[in-house]
N, C-alpha and C. Protein backbone atom coordinates (compact mmCIF):
# COMPACT_ATOMS: atom_id res chain seq x y z
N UNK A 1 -170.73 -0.57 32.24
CA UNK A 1 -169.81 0.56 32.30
C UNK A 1 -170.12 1.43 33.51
N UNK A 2 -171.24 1.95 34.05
CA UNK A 2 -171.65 2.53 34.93
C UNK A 2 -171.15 1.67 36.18
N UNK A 3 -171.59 0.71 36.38
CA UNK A 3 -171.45 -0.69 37.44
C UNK A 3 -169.94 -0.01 37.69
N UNK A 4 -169.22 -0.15 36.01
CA UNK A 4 -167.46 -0.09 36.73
C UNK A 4 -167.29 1.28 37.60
N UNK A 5 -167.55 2.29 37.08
CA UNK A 5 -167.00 3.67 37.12
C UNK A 5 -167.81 4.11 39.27
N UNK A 6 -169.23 2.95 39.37
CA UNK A 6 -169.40 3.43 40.53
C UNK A 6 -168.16 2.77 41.62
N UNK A 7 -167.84 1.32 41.35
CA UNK A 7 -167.15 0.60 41.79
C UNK A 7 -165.56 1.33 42.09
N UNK A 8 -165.44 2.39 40.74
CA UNK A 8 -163.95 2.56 40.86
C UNK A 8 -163.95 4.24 42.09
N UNK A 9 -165.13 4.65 41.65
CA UNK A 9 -165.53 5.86 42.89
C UNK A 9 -165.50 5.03 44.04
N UNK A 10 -165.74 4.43 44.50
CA UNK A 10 -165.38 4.13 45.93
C UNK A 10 -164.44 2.97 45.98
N UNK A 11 -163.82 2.44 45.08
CA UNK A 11 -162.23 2.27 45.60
C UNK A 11 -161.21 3.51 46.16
N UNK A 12 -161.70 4.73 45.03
CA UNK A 12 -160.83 5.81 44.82
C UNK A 12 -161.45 6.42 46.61
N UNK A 13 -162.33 6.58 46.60
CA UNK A 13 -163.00 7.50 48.37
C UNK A 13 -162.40 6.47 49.09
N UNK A 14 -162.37 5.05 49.30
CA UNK A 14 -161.81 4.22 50.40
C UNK A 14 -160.29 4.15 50.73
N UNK A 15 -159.37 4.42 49.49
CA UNK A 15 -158.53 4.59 49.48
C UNK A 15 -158.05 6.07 50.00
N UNK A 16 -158.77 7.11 49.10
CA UNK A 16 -158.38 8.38 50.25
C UNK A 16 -158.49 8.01 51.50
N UNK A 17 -159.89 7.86 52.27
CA UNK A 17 -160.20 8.12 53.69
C UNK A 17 -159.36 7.36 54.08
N UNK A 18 -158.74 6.17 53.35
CA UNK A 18 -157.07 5.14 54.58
C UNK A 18 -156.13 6.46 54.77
N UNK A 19 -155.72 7.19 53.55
CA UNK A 19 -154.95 7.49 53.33
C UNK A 19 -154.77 8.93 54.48
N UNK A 20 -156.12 9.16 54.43
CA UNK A 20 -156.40 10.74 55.56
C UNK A 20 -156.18 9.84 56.63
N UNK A 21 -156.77 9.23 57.25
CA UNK A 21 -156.80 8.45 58.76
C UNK A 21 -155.28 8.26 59.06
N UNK A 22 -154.36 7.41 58.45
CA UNK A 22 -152.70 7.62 58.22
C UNK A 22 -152.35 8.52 58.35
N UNK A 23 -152.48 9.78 57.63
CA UNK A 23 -151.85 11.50 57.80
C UNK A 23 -151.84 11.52 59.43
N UNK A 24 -153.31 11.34 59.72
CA UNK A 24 -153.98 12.01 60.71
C UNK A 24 -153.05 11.28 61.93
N UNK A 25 -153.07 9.81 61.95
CA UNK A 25 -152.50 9.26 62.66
C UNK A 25 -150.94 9.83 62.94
N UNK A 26 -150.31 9.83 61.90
CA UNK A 26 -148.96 9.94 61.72
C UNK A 26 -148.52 10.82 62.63
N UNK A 27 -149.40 12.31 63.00
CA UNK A 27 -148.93 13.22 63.88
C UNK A 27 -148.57 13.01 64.99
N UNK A 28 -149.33 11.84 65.29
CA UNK A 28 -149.03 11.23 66.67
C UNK A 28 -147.93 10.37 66.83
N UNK A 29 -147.43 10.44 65.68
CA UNK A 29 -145.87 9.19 65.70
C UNK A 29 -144.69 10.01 65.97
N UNK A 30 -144.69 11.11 65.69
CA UNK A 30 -143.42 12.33 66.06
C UNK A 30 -143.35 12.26 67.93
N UNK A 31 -142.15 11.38 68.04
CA UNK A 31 -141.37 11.48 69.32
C UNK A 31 -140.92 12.20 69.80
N UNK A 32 -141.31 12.29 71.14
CA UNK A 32 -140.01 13.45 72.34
C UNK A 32 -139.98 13.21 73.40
N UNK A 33 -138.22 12.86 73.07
CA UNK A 33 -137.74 13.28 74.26
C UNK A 33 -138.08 13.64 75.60
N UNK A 34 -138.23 13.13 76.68
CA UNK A 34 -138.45 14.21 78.03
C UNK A 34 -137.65 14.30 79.00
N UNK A 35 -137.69 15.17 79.95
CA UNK A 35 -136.46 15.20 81.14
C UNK A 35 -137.67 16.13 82.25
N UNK A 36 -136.82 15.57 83.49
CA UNK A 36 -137.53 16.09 84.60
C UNK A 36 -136.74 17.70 84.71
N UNK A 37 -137.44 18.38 85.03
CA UNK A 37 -136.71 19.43 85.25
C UNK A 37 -137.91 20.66 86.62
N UNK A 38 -136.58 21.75 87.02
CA UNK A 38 -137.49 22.44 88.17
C UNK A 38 -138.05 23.73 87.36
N UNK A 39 -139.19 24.28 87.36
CA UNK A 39 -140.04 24.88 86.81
C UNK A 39 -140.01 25.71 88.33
N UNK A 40 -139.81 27.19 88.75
CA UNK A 40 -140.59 28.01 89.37
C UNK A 40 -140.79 27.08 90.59
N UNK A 41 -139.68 26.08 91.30
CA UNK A 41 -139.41 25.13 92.94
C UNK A 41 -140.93 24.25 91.93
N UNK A 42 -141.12 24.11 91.26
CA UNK A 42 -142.16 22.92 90.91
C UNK A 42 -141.16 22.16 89.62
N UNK A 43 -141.74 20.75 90.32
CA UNK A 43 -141.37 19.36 89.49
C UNK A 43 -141.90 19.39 87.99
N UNK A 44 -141.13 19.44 86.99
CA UNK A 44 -142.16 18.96 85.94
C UNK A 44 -141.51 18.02 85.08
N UNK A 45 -142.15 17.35 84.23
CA UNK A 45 -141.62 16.19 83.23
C UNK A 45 -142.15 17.10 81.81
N UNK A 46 -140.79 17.65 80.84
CA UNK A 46 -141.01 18.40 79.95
C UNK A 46 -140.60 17.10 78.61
N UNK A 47 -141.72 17.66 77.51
CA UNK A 47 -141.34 17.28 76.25
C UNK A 47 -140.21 17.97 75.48
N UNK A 48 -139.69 17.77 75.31
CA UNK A 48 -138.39 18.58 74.51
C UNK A 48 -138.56 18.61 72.70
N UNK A 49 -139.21 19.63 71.93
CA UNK A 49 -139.13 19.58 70.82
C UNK A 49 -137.46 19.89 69.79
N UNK A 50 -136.88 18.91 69.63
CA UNK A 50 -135.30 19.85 69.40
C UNK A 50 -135.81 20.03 67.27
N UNK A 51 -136.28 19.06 67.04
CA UNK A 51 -135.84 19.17 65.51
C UNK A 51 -136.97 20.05 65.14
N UNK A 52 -137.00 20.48 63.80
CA UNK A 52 -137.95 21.39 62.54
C UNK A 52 -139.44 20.56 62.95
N UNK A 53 -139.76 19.11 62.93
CA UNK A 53 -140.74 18.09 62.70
C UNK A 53 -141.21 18.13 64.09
N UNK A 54 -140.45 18.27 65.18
CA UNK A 54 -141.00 18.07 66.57
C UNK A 54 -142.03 19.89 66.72
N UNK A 55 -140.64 20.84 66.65
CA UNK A 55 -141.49 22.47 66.50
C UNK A 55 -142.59 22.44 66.41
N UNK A 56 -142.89 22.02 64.78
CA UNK A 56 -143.96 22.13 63.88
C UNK A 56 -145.36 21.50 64.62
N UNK A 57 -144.92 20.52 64.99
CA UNK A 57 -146.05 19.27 65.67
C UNK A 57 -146.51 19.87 66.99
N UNK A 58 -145.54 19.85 68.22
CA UNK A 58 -145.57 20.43 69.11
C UNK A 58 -146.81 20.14 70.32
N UNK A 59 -147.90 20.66 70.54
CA UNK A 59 -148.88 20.15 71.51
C UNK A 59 -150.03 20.03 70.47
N UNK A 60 -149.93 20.29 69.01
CA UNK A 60 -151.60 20.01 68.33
C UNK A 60 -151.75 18.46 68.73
N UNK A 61 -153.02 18.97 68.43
CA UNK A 61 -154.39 17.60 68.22
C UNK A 61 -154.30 16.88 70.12
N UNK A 62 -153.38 17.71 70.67
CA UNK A 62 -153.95 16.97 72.11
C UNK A 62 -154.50 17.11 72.59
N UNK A 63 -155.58 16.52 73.30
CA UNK A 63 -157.03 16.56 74.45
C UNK A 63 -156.30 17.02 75.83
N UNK A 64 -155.52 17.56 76.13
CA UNK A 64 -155.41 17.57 77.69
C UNK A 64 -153.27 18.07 77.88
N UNK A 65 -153.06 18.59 78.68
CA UNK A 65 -152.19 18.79 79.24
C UNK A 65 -151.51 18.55 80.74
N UNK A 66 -151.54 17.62 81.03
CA UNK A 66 -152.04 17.16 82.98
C UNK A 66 -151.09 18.02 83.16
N UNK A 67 -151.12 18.74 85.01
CA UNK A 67 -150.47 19.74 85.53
C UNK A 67 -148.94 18.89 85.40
N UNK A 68 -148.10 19.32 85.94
CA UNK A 68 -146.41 19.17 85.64
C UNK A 68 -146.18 18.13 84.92
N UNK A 69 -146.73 18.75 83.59
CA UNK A 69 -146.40 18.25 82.32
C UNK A 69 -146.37 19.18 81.35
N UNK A 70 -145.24 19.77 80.28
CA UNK A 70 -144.56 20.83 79.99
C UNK A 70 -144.36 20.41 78.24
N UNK A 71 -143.93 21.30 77.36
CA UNK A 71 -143.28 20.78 76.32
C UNK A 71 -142.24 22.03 76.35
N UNK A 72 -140.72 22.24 75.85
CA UNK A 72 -140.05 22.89 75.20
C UNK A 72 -139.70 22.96 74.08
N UNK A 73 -139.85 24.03 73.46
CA UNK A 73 -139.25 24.28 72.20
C UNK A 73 -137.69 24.77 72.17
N UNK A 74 -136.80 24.17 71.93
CA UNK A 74 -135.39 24.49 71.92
C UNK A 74 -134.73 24.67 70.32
N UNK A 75 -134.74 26.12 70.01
CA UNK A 75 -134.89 26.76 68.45
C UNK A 75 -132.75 26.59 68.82
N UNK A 76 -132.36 26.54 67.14
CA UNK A 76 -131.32 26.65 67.06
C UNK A 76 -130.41 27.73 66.93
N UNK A 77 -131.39 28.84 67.23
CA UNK A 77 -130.89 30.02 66.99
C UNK A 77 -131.78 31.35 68.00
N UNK A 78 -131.18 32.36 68.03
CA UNK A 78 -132.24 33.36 69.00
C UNK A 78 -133.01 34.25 67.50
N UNK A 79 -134.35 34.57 67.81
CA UNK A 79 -135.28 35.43 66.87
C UNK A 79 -136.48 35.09 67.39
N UNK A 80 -137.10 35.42 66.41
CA UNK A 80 -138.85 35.76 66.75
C UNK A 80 -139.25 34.72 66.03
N UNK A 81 -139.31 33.92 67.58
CA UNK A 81 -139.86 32.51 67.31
C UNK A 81 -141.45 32.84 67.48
N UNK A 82 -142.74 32.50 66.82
CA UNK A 82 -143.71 33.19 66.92
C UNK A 82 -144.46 31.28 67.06
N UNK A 83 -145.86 31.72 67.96
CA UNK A 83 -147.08 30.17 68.42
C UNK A 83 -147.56 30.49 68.03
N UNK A 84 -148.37 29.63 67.17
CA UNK A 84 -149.97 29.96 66.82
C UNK A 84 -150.85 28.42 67.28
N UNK A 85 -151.64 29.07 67.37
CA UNK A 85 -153.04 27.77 68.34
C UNK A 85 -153.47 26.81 67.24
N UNK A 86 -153.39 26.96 66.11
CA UNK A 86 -153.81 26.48 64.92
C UNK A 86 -153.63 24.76 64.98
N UNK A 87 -154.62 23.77 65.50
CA UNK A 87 -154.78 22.67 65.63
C UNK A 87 -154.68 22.47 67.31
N UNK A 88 -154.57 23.21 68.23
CA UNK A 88 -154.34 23.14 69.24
C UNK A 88 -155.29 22.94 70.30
N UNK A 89 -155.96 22.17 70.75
CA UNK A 89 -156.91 21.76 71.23
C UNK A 89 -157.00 22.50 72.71
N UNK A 90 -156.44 22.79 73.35
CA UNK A 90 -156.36 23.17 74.30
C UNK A 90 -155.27 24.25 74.82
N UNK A 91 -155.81 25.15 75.82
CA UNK A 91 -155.26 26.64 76.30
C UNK A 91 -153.70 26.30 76.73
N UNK A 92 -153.46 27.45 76.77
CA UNK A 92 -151.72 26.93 77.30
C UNK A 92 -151.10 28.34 77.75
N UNK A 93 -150.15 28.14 78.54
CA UNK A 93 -149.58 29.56 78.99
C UNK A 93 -148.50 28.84 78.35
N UNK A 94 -148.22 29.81 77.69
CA UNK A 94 -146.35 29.99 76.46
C UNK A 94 -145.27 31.06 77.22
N UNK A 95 -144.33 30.43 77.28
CA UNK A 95 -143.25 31.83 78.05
C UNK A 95 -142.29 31.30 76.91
N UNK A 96 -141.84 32.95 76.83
CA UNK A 96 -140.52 32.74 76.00
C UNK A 96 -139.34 33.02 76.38
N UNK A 97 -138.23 32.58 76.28
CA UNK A 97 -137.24 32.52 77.32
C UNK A 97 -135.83 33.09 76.20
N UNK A 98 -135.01 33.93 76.96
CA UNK A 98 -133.76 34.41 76.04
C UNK A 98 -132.77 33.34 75.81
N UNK A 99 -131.11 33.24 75.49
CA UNK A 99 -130.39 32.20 75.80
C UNK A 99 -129.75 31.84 76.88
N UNK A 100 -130.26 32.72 77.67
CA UNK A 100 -129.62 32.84 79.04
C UNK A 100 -130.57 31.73 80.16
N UNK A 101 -131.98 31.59 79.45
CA UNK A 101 -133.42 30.99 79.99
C UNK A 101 -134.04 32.00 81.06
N UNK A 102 -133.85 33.28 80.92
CA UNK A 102 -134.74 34.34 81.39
C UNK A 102 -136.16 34.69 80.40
N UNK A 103 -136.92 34.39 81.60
CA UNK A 103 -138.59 34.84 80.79
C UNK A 103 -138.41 36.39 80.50
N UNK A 104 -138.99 36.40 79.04
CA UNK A 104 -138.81 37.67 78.29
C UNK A 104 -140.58 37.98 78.01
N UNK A 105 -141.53 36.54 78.29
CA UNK A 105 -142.63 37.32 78.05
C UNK A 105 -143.21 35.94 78.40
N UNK A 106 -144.42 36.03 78.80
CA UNK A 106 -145.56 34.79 78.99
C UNK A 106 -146.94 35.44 79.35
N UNK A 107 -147.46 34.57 78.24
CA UNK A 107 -148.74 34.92 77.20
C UNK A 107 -149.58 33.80 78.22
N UNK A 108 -150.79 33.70 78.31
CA UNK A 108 -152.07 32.97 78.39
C UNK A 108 -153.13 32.89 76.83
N UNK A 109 -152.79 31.49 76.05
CA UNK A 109 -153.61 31.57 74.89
C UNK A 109 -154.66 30.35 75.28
N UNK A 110 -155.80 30.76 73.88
CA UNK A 110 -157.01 29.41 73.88
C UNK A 110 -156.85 29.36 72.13
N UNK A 111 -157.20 27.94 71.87
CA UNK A 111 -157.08 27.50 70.85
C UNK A 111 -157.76 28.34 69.71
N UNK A 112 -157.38 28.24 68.80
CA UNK A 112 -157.98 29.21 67.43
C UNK A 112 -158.88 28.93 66.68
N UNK A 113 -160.03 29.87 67.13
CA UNK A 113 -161.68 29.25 66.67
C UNK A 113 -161.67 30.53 65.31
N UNK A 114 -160.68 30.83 64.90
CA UNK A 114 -160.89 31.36 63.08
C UNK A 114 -160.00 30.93 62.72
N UNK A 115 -160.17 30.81 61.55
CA UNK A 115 -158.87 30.98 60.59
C UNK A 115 -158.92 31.97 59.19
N UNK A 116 -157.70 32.92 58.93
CA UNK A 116 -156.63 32.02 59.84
C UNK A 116 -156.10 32.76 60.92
N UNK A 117 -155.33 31.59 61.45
CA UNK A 117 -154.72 31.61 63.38
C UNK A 117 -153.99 32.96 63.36
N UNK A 118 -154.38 33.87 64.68
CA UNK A 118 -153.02 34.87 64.89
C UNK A 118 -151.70 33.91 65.29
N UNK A 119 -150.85 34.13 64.95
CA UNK A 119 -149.73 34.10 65.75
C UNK A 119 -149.17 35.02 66.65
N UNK A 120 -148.15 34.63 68.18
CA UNK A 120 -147.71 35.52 69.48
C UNK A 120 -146.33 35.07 68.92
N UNK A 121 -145.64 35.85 70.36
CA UNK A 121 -144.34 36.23 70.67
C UNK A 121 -143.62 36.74 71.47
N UNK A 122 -142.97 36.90 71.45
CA UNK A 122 -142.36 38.30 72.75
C UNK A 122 -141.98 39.76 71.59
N UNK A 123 -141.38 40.28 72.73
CA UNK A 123 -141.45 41.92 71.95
C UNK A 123 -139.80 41.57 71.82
N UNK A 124 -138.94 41.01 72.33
CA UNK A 124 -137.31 40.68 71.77
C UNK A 124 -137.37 39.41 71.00
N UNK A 125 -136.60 39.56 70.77
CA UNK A 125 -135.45 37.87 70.17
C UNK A 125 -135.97 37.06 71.08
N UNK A 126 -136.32 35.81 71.01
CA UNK A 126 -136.20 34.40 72.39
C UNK A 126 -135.23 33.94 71.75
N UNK A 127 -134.87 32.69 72.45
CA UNK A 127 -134.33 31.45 72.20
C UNK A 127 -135.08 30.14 72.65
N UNK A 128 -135.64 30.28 73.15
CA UNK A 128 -136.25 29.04 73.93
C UNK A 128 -138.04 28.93 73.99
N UNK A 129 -138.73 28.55 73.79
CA UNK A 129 -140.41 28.59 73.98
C UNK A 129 -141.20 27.50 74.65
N UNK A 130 -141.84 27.75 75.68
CA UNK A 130 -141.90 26.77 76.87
C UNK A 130 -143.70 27.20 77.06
N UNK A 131 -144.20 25.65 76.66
CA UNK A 131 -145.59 25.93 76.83
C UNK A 131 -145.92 24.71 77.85
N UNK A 132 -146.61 25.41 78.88
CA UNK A 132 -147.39 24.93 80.48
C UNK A 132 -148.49 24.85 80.18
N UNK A 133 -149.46 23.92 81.18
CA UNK A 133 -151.19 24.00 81.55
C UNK A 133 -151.35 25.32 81.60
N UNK A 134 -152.47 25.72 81.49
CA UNK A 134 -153.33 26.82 81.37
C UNK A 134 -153.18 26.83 82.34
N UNK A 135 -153.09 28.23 82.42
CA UNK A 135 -153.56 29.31 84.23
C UNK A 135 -151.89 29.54 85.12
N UNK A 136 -150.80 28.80 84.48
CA UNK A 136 -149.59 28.62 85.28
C UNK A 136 -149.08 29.83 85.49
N UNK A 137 -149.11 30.77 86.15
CA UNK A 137 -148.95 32.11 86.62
C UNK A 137 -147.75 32.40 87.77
N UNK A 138 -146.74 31.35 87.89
CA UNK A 138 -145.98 31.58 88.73
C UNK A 138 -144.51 31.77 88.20
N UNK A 139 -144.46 31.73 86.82
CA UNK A 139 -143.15 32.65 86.15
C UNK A 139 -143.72 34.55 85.30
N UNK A 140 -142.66 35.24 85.79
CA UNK A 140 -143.06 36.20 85.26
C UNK A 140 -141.99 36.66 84.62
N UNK A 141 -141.76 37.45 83.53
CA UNK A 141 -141.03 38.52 83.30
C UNK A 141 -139.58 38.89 83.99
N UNK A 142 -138.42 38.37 83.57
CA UNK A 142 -137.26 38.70 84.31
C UNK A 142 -136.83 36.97 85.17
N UNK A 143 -137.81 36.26 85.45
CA UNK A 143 -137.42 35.35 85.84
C UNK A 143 -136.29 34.34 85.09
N UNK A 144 -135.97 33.34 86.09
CA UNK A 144 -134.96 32.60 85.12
C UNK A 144 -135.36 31.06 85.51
N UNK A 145 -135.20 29.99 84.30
CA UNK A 145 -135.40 28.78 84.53
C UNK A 145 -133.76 27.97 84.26
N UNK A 146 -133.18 27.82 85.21
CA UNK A 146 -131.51 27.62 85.10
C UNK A 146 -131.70 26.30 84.33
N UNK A 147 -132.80 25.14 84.81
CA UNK A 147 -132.77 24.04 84.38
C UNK A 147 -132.87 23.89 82.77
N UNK A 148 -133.49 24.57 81.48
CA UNK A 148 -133.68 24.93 80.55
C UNK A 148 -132.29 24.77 80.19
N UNK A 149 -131.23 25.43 80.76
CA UNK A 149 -129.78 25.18 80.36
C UNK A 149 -128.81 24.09 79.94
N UNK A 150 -129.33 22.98 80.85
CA UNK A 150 -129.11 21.72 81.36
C UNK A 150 -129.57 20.72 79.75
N UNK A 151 -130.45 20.87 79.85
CA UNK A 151 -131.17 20.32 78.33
C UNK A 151 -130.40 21.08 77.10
N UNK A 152 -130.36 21.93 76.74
CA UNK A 152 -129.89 22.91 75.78
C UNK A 152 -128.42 22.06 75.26
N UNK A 153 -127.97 21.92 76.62
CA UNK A 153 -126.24 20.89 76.68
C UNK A 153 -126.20 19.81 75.92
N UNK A 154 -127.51 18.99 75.88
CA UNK A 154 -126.99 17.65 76.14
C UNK A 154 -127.34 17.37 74.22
């Protein structure tokens, strides 16, 4: 009887840990979209998050961001779309953009060593949320990314 009950404890642990490793994996199966687009006269190749599942997912669990390489968040509506670092491995400058694709605010964050995570924002409504490599300092406040538009269309 003992013999069984150790046997059935580690069917039951081997079967979780497949089952976590799968979860874990799975994050990495959520697809996107990309398009070249002009960033501030710079080239970049952006991820486009359009659905609830892409949002949600977004840049966690990635090791690295290479320079003109971008993700967008394209929300279906304008409000206080709010980031939090929470699984996010790495720093990122976030700009948030109105529906017009004028920067309304851009933040410099590092990943979230408490929990739980603050979440950012802008001080208006966005429509749009556009996270760059760390340190990207050449959109500010008032600027406009026309190309953001272009995507929004299609």
């Amino acid at each position: 009887m003992k013999k069984d009950a150790i046997s059935y404890f580690f069917i039951l642990t081997y079967v979780g840990i497949v089952n976590l490793a799968a979860a874990a994996s799975s994050v990495n199966l959520i697809q996107f979209e990309s398009a070249e687009i002009e960033i501030a006269n710079q080239r970049f190749n952006v991820e486009i998050a359009r659905s609830y599942r892409q949002r949600l997912q977004g840049l966690m669990f990635r090791e690295d961001l290479p320079q003109q390489k971008a993700m967008l968040f394209l929300y279906p509506f304008k409000g206080d779309h709010r980031i939090w670092m929470k699984n996010t491995l790495i720093p990122l400058t976030v700009v948030w953009l109105d529906s017009n694709a004028i920067v309304l605010a851009v933040k410099q964050l590092t990943p979230c060593q408490q929990d739980p995570c603050s979440n950012f924002g802008a001080n208006s409504a966005s429509h749009y949320v556009l996270e760059l490599p760390a340190g990207f300092s050449e959109l500010k406040v008032g600027d406009r990314v026309p190309d953001i538009l272009k995507l929004v269309a299609q």
